[in-house]
Protein backbone atom coordinates (compact mmCIF):
# COMPACT_ATOMS: atom_id res chain seq x y z
CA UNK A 1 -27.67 70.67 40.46
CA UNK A 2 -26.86 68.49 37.80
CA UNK A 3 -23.78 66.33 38.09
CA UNK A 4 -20.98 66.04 35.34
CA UNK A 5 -19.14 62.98 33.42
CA UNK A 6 -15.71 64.00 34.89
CA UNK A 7 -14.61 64.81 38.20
CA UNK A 8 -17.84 64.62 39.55
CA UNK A 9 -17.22 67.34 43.08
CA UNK A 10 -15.56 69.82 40.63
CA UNK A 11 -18.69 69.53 38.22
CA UNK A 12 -21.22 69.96 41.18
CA UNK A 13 -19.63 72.78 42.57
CA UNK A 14 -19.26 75.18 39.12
CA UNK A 15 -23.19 73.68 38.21
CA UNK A 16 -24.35 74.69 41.73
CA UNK A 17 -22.32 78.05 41.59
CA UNK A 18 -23.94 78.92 38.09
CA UNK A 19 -26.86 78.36 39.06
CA UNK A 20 -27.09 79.74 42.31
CA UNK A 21 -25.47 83.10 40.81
CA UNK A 22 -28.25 83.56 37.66
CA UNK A 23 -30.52 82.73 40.60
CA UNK A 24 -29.33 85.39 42.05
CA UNK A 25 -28.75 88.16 39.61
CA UNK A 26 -32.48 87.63 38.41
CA UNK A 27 -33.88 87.94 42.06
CA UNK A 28 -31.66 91.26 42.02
CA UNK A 29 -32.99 92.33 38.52
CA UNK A 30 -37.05 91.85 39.86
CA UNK A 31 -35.57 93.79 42.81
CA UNK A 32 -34.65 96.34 40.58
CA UNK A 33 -37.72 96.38 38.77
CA UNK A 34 -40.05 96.48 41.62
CA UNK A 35 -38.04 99.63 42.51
CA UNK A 36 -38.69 101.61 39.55
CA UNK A 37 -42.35 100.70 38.61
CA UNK A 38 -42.62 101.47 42.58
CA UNK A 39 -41.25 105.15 41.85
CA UNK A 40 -42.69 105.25 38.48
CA UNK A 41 -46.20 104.49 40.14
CA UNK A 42 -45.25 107.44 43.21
CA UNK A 43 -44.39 109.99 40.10
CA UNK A 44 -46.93 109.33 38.16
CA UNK A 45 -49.86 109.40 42.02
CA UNK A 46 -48.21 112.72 42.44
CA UNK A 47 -49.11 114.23 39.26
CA UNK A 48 -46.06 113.80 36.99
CA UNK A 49 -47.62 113.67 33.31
CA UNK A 50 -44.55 111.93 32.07
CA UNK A 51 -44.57 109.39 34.80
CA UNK A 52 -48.40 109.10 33.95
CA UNK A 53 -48.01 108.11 30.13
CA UNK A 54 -44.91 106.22 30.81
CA UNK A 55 -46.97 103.95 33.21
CA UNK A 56 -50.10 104.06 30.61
CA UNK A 57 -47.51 102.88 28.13
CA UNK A 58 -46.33 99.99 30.55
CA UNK A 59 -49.53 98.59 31.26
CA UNK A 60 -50.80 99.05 27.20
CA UNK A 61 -47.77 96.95 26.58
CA UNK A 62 -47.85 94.70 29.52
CA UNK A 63 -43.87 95.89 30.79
CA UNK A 64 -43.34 95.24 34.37
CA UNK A 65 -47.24 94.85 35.19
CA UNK A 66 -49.95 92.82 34.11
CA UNK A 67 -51.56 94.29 30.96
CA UNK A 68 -54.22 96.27 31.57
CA UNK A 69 -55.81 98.05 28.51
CA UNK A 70 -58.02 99.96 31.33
CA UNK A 71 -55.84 101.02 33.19
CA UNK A 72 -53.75 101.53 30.55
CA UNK A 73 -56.19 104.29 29.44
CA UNK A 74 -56.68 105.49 32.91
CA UNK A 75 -53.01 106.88 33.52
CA UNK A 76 -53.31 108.30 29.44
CA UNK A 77 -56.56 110.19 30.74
CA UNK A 78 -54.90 111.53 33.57
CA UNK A 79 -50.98 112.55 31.76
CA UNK A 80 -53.78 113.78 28.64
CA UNK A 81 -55.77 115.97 31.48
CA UNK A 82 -52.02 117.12 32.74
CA UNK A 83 -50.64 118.48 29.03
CA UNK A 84 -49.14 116.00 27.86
CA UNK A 85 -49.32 116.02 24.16
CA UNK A 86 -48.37 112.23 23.39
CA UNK A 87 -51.00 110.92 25.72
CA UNK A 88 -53.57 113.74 24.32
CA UNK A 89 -53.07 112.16 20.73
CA UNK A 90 -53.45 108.47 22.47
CA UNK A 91 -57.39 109.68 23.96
CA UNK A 92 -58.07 111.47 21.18
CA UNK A 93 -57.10 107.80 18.90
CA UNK A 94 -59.24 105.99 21.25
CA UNK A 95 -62.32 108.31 20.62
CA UNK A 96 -61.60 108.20 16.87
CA UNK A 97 -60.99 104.25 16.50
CA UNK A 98 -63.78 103.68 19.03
CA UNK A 99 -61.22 101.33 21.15
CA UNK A 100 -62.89 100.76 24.57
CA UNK A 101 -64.37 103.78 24.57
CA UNK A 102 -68.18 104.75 22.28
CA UNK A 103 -66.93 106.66 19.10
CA UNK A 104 -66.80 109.82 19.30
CA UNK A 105 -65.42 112.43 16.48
CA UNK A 106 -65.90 115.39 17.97
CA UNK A 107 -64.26 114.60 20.95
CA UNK A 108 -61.30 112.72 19.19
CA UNK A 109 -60.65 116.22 17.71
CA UNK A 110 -60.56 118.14 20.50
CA UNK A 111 -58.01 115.90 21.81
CA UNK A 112 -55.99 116.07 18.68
CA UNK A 113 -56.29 119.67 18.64
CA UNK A 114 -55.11 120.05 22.36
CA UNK A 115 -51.82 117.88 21.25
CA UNK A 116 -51.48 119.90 17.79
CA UNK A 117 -51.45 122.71 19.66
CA UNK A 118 -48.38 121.55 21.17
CA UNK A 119 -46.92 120.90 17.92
CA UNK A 120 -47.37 117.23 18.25
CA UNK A 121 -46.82 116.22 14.69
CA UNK A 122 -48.92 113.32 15.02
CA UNK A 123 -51.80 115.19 15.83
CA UNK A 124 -51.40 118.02 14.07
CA UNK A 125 -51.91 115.21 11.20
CA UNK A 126 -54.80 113.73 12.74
CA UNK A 127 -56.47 117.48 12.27
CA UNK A 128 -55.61 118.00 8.58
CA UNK A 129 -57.26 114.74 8.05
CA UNK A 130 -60.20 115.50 9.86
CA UNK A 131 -60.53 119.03 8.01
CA UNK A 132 -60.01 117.26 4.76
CA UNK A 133 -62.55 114.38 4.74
CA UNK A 134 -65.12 116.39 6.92
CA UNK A 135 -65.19 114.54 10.30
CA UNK A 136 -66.86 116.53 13.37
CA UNK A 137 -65.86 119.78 11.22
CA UNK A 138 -67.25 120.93 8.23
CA UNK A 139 -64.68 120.35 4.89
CA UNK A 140 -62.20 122.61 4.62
CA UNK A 141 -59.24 121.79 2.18
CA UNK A 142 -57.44 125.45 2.98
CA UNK A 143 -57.42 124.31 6.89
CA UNK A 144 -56.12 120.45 5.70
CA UNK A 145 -53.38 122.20 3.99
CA UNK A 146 -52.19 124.35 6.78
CA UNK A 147 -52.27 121.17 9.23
CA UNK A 148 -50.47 119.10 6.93
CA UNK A 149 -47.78 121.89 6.55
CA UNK A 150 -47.35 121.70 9.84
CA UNK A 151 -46.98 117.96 10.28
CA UNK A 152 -44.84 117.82 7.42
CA UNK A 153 -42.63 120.69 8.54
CA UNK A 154 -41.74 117.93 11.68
CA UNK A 155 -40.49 115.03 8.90
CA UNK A 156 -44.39 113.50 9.54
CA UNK A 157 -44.62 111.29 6.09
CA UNK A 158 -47.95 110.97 5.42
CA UNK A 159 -48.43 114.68 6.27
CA UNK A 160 -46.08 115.25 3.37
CA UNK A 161 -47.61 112.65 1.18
CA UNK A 162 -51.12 114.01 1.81
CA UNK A 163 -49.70 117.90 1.27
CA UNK A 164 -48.33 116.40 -1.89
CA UNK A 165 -52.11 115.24 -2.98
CA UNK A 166 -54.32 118.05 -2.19
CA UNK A 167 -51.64 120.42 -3.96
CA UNK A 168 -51.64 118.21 -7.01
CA UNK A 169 -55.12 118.29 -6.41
CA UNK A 170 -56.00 122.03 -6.31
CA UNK A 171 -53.19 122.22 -9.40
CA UNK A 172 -55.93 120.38 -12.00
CA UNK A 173 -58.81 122.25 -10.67
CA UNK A 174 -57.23 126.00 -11.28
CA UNK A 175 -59.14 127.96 -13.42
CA UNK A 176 -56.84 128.16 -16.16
CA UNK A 177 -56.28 124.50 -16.44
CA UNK A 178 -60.08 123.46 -16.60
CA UNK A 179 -60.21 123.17 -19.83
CA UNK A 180 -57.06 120.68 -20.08
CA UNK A 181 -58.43 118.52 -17.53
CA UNK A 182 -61.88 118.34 -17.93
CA UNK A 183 -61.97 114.76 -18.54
CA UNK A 184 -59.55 114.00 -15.93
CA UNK A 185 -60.60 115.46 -13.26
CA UNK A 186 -64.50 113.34 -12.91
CA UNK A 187 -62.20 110.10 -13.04
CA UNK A 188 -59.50 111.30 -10.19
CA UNK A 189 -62.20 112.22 -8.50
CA UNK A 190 -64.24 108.90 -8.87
CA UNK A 191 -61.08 106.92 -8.45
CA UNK A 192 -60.26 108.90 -4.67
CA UNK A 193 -63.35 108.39 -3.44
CA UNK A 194 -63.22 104.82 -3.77
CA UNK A 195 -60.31 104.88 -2.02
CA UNK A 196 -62.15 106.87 0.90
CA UNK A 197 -64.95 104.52 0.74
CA UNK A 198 -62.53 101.81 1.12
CA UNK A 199 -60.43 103.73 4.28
CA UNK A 200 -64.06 104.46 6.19
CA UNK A 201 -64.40 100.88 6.03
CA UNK A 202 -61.59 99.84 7.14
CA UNK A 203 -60.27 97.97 4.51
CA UNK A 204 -57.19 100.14 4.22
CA UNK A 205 -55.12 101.83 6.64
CA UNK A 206 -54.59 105.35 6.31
CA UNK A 207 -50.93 104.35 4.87
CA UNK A 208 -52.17 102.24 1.96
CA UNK A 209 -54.79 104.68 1.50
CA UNK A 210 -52.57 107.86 1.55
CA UNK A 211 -49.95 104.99 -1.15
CA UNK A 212 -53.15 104.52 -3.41
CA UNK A 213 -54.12 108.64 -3.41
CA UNK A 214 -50.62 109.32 -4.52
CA UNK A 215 -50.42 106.47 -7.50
CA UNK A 216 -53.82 107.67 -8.38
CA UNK A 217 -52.23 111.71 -8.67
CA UNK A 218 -49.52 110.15 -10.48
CA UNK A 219 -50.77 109.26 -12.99
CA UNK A 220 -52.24 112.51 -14.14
């Protein structure tokens, strides 16, 4: 305890009562917190698939435990295997990104297809992306739109920017506008597959890529 300039036994006591109550209140707080990643942990042993991703979460993040990218994936496995739809989309990233785990496409879809089922807008994105560049699935705009719609329908952003696109898209390809936009459409098209070329390398993220699609489109 530190001792004051005036009135030296009142300023010991109040510095030795401060202290010894944040001393106190913090050993009560880790008290606390032992208690409820102990019955977090219990939940999520017994099967709880919210308790599972919620743990997953904490030790991705490093909250209340020691972070633990492993074992942060371990507990998103096991909520993922369980149905739940958040933790679904979080394997099926891994297998897409290649993050501690050998990329895999096709098994990154099935993930995001088991979540978009669920109408996990997230995924549900994930899919129309995958339909619309090809990945794991053969290219199919028709089945990029419907995803997107989907996503979009749930306030997803890029889903609606990307819906946005491929309408604008199939708009200067119809039949009876060929003939307006014949010379058009070989530049959009050169000009958005740099911008895939640039996203597959990831130069871009899929933000800035979906930003540059749309100020391409604009300007047609």
């Amino acid at each position: 305890c530190l001792i004051g300039t005036f009135s030296p036994h009142v300023a010991i006591g109040v510095q030795c009562a401060y202290v010894k109550r944040a001393t106190t209140d913090r050993v009560v707080e880790q008290q606390q917190e032992k208690k409820n990643l102990d019955d977090l942990s219990s939940r999520a042993e017994q099967g709880d698939a919210d308790a599972q991703y919620t743990l997953g979460n904490n030790y991705k993040t490093g909250i209340g435990v020691q972070r633990d990218i492993f074992e942060a994936r371990r507990w998103h496995l096991r909520a993922a295997e369980n149905g739940h739809s958040e933790a679904q989309y979080e394997i099926g990233y891994s297998y897409e990104k290649g993050w501690f785990v050998s990329k895999d496409l096709d098994v990154s879809l099935s993930w995001y297809k088991k979540a978009a089922a669920q109408e996990n807008a997230r995924a549900q994105f994930k899919v129309g992306l995958f339909y619309e560049e090809g990945w794991a699935v053969p290219k199919d705009l028709d089945e990029a739109l419907n995803w997107y719609k989907k996503a979009a329908s749930k306030g997803h952003a890029l889903a609606g920017m990307s819906l946005d696109r491929l309408q604008t898209v199939a708009a200067v390809v119809e039949p009876a506008q060929v003939e307006d936009s014949e010379a058009e459409a070989p530049e959009i098209s050169e000009r958005l597959r740099k911008v895939k070329q640039l996203l597959d390398e990831g130069l871009i993220t899929e933000a800035e890529a979906a930003e540059k699609r749309q100020a391409i489109l604009d300007e047609f």
